[in-house]
Protein backbone atom coordinates (compact mmCIF):
# COMPACT_ATOMS: atom_id res chain seq x y z
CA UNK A 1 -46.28 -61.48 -68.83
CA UNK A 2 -48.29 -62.00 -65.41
CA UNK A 3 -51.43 -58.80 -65.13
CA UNK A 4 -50.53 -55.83 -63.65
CA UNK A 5 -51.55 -55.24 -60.07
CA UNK A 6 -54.14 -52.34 -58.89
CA UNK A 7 -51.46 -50.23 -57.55
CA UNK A 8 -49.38 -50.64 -61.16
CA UNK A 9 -52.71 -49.91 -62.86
CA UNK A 10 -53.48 -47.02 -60.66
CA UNK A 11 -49.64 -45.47 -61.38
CA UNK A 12 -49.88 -45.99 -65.22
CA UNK A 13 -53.80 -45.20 -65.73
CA UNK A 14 -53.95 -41.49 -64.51
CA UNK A 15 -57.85 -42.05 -64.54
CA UNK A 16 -57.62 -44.53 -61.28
CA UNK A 17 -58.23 -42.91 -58.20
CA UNK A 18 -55.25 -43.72 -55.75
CA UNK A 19 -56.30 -41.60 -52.83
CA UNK A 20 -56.55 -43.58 -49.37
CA UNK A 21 -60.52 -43.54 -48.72
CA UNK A 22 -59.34 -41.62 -45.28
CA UNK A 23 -58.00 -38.62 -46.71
CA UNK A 24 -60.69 -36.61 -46.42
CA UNK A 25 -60.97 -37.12 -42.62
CA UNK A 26 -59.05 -35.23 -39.72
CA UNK A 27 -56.03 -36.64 -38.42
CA UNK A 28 -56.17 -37.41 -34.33
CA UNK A 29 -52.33 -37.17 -34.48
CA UNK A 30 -49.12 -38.14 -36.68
CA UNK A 31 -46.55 -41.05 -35.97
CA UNK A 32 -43.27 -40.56 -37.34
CA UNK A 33 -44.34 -37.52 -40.28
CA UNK A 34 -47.38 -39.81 -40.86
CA UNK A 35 -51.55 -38.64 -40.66
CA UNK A 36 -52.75 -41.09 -37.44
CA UNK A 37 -56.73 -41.54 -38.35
CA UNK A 38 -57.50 -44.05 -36.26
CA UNK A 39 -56.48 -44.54 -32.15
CA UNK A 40 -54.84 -47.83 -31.68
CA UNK A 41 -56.82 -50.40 -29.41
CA UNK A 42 -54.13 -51.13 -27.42
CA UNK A 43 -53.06 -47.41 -26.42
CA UNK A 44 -52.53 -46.77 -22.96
CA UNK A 45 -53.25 -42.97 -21.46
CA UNK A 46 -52.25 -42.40 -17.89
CA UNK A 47 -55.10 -41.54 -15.66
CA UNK A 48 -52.67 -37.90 -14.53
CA UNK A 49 -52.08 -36.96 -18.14
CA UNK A 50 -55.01 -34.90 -18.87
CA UNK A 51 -55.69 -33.20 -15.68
CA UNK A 52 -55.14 -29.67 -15.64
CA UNK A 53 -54.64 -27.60 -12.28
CA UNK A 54 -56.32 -24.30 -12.05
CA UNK A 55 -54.58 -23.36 -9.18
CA UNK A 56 -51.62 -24.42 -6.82
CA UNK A 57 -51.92 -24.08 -2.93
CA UNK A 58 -49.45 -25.02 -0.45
CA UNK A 59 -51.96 -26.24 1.79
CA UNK A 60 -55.50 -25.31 3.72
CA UNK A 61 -54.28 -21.51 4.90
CA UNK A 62 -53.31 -21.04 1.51
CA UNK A 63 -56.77 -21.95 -0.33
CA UNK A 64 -58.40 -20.12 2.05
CA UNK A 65 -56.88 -16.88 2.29
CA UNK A 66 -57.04 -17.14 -1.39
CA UNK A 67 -60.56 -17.84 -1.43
CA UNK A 68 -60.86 -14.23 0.68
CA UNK A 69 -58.54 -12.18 -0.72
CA UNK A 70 -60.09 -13.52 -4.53
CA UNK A 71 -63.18 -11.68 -3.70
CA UNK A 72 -62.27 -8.99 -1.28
CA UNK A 73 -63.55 -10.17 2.00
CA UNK A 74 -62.67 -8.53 5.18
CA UNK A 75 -61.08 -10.39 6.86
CA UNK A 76 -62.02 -9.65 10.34
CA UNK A 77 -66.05 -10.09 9.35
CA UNK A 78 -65.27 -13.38 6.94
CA UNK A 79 -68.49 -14.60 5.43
CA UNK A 80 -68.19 -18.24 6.41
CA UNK A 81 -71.03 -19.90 4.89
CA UNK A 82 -69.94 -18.41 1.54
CA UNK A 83 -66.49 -19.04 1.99
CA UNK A 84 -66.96 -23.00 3.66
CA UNK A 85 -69.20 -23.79 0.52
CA UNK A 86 -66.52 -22.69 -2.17
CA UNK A 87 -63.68 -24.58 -0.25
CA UNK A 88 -65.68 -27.47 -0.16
CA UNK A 89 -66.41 -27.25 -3.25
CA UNK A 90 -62.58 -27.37 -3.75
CA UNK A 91 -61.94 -30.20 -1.89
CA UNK A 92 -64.44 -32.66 -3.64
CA UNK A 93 -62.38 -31.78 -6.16
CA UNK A 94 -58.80 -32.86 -5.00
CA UNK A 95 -60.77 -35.86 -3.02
CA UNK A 96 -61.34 -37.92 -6.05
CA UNK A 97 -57.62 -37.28 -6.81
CA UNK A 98 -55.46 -37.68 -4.24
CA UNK A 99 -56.95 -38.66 -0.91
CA UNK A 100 -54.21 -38.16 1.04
CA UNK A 101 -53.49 -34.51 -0.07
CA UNK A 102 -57.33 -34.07 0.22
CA UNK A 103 -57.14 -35.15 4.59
CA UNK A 104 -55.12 -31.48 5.71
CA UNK A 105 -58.36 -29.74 3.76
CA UNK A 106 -60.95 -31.47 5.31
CA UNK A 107 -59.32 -31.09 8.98
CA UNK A 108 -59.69 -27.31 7.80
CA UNK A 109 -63.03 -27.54 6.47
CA UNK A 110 -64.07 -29.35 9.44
CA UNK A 111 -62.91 -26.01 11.55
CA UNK A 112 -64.46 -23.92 9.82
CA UNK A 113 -68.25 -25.65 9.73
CA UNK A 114 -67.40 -25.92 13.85
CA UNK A 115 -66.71 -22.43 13.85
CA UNK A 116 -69.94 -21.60 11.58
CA UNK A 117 -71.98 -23.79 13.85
CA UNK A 118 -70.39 -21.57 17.37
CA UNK A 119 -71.62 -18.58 15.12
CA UNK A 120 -75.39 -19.77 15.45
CA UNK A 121 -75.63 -21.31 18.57
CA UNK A 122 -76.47 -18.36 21.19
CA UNK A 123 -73.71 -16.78 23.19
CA UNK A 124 -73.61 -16.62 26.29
CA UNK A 125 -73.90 -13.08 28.22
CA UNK A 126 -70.79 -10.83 28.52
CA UNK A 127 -69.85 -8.82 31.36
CA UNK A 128 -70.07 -5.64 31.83
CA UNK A 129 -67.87 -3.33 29.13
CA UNK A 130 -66.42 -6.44 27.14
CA UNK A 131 -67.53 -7.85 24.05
CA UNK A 132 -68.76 -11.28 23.66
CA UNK A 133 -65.81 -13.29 22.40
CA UNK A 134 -65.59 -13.90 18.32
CA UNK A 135 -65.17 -17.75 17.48
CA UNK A 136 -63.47 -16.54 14.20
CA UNK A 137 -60.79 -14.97 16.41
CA UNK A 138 -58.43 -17.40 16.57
CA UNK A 139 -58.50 -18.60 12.49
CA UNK A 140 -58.36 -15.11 11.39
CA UNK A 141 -55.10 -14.27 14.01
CA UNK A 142 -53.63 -17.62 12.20
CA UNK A 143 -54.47 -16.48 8.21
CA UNK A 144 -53.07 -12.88 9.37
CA UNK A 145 -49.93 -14.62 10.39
CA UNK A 146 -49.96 -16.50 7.30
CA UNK A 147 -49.91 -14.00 5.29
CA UNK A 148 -47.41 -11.86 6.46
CA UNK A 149 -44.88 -15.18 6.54
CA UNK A 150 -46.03 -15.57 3.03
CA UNK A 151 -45.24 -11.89 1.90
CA UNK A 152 -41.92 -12.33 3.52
CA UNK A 153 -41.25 -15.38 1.57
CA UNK A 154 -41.91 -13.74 -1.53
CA UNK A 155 -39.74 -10.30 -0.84
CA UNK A 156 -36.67 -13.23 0.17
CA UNK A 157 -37.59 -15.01 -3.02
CA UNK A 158 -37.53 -11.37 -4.96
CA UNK A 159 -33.84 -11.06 -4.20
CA UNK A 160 -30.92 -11.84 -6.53
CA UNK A 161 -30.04 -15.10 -5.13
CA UNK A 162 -26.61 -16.88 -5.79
CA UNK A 163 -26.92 -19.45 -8.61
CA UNK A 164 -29.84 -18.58 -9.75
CA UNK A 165 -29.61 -14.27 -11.03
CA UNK A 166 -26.05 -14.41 -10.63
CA UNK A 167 -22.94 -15.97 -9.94
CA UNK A 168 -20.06 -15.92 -7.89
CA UNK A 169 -16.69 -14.79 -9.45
CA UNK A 170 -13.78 -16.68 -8.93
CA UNK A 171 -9.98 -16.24 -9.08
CA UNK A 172 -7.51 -18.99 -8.62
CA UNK A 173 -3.87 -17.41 -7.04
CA UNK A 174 -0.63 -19.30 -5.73
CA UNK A 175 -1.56 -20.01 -1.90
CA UNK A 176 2.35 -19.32 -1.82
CA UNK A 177 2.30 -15.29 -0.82
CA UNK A 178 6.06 -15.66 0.30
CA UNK A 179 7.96 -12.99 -2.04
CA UNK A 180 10.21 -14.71 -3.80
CA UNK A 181 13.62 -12.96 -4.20
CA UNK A 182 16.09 -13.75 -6.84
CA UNK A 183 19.43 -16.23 -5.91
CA UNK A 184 22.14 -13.49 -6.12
CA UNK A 185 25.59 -15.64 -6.77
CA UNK A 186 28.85 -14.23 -5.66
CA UNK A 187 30.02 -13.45 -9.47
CA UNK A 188 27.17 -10.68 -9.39
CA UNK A 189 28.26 -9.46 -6.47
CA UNK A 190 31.81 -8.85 -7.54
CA UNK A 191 30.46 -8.08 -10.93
CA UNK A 192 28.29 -5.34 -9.13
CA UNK A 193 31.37 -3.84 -6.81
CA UNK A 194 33.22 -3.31 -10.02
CA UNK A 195 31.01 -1.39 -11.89
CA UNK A 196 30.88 1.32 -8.69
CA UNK A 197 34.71 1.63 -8.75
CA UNK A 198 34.45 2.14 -12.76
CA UNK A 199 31.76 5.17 -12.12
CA UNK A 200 33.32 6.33 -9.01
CA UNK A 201 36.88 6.94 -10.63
CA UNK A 202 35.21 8.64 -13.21
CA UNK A 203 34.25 11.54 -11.23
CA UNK A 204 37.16 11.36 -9.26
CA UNK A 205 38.80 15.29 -8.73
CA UNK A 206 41.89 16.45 -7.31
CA UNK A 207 42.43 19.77 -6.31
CA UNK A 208 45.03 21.17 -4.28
CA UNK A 209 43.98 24.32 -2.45
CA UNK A 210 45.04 26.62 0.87
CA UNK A 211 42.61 29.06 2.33
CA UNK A 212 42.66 30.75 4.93
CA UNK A 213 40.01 30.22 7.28
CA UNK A 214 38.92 32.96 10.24
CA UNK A 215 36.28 32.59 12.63
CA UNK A 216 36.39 36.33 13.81
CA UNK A 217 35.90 37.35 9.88
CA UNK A 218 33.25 34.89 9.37
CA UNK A 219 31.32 36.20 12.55
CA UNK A 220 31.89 39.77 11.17
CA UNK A 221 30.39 38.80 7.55
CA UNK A 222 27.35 37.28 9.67
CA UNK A 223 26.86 40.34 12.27
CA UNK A 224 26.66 42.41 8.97
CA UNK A 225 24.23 39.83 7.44
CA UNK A 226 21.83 39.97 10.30
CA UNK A 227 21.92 43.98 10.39
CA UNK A 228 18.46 45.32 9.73
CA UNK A 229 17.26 41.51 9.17
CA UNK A 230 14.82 40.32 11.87
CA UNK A 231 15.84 36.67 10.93
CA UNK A 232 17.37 34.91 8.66
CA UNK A 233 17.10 30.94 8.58
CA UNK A 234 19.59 28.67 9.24
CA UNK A 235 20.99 27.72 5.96
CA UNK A 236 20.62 30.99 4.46
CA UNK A 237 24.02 31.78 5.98
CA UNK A 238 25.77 28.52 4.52
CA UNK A 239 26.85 28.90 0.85
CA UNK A 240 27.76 25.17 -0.56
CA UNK A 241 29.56 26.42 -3.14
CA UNK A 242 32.27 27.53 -0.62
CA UNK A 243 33.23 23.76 0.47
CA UNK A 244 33.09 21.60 4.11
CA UNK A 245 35.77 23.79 5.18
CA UNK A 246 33.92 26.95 5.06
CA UNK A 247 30.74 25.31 6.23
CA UNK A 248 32.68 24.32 9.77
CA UNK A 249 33.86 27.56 10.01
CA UNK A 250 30.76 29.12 9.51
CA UNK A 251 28.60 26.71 11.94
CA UNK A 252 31.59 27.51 14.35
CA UNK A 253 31.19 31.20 14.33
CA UNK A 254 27.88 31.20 15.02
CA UNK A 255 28.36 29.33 17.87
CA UNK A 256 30.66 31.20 19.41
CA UNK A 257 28.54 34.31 18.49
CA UNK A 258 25.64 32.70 20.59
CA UNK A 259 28.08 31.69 23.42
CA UNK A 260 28.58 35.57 23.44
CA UNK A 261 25.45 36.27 23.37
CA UNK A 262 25.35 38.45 20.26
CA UNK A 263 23.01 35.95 18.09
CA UNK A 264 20.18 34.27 19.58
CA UNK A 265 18.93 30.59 17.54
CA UNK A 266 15.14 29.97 17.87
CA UNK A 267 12.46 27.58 16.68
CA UNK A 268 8.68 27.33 16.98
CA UNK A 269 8.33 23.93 17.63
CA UNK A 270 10.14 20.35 17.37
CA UNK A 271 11.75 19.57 14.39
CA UNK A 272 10.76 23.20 12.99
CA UNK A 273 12.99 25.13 10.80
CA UNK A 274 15.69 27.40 12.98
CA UNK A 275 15.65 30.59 12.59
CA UNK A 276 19.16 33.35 13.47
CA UNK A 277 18.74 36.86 15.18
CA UNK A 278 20.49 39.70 16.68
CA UNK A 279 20.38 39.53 20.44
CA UNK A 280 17.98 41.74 21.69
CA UNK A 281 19.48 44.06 24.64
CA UNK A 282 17.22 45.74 26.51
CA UNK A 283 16.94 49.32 26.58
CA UNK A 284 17.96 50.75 30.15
């Protein structure tokens, strides 16, 4: 039989040390589940992939009020020199970076060493009851106006906005809003007519009757009513149990009572109730 390699020997002899000789150092990383000891030679790291930004401006008004409000400066009396030094400092920073971003900071750090130099040179005299102009003036009426724009920005950005805290419901319906009525065919028509002769024979009376009707007694019986009555209403003097016939006669009498002036008919207003009286006759 051929000898037995190492790793054989190592697996049946439990007093061979199999360990790798790198066990007992750190791992830099792990590829695939595995311990990575050792950086490969030919492993590439972007230049951008380990630099870490502190802070994020939107440009040269925005690193400096920063730099002022950071530390509670007024900012009508800004301490240049101390500001200009840390936002210099700043820009060597994003110079070795990104020299293109770096060219708005410098035009600003170029204002404000012209505006620290104005600040040293001697001014020249004021008239009489004004004060000698400020050469930080104008940059501190442009951060002032910065910062109000930016506030705004932020209370806009603070409220719910469509798509992003919520979303907009919607309902899908028939563009169609003609009412669609059902096709009625001439069957249910006739099927229709029929069934209101069948309910109308059912309640079909006959009754053979002969009153006799007299205006002069019904005009008695409403005289009588209206005695010691200041009103009555209209239709208190109509009883429809009596039938149409007595209804005519009734509505007759009372206008031949008010063509005799013995009843007057009043109302308050249009389409008010009407309302029946005794004539009044003056007392002479």
């Amino acid at each position: 039989m051929p000898a037995a390699s190492a790793e054989d020997a190592a697996l049946t002899d439990p007093e061979v040390d199999s360990t790798p000789a790198t066990v007992d150092g750190m791992a830099v990383a792990r590829l695939y589940g595995e311990p990575l000891f050792e950086l490969p030679q030919d492993l590439y790291i972007p230049p951008d992939a380990l630099e870490v930004f502190l802070e994020a401006f939107e440009g040269p008004m925005d690193l400096l009020l920063y730099l002022i409000r950071k530390q509670n400066f007024n900012i009508l009396d800004i301490p240049l020199a101390q500001v200009t030094a840390q936002y210099l400092s700043y820009v060597e920073q994003i110079r070795h970076r990104n020299l293109e971003l770096a060219a708005d900071y410098l035009l600003m750090a170029a204002m404000l060493i012209d505006i620290k130099a104005r600040m040293l040179l001697p001014r020249p005299p004021a008239q009489a009851g004004e004060e000698p102009p400020d050469p930080r003036a104008e940059l501190v009426r442009r951060l002032l106006e910065y910062e109000r724009f930016k506030l705004a920005a932020q209370q806009l950005d603070a409220l719910p906005l469509l798509g992003r805290d919520f979303w907009r419901a919607q309902v899908l319906f028939d563009r169609d809003a003609t009412p669609r009525l059902p096709q009625v065919s001439v069957a249910d028509l006739q099927q229709a007519w029929s069934d209101i002769l069948r309910r109308a024979r059912l309640h079909t009376h006959h009754r053979i009757t002969r009153e006799q009707l007299s205006v002069r007694e019904v005009m008695t019986r409403v005289l009588r009513q209206l005695q010691g009555r200041r009103y009555l209403e209209f239709h208190e003097l109509f009883d429809p149990t009596q039938g149409v016939a007595m209804a005519v006669v009734t509505l007759v009498a009372l206008l031949e009572l008010t063509r005799e002036a013995l009843v007057d008919l009043t109302q308050a207003e249009a389409f008010a109730p009407l309302y029946v009286r005794l004539a009044y006759t003056p007392s002479r």
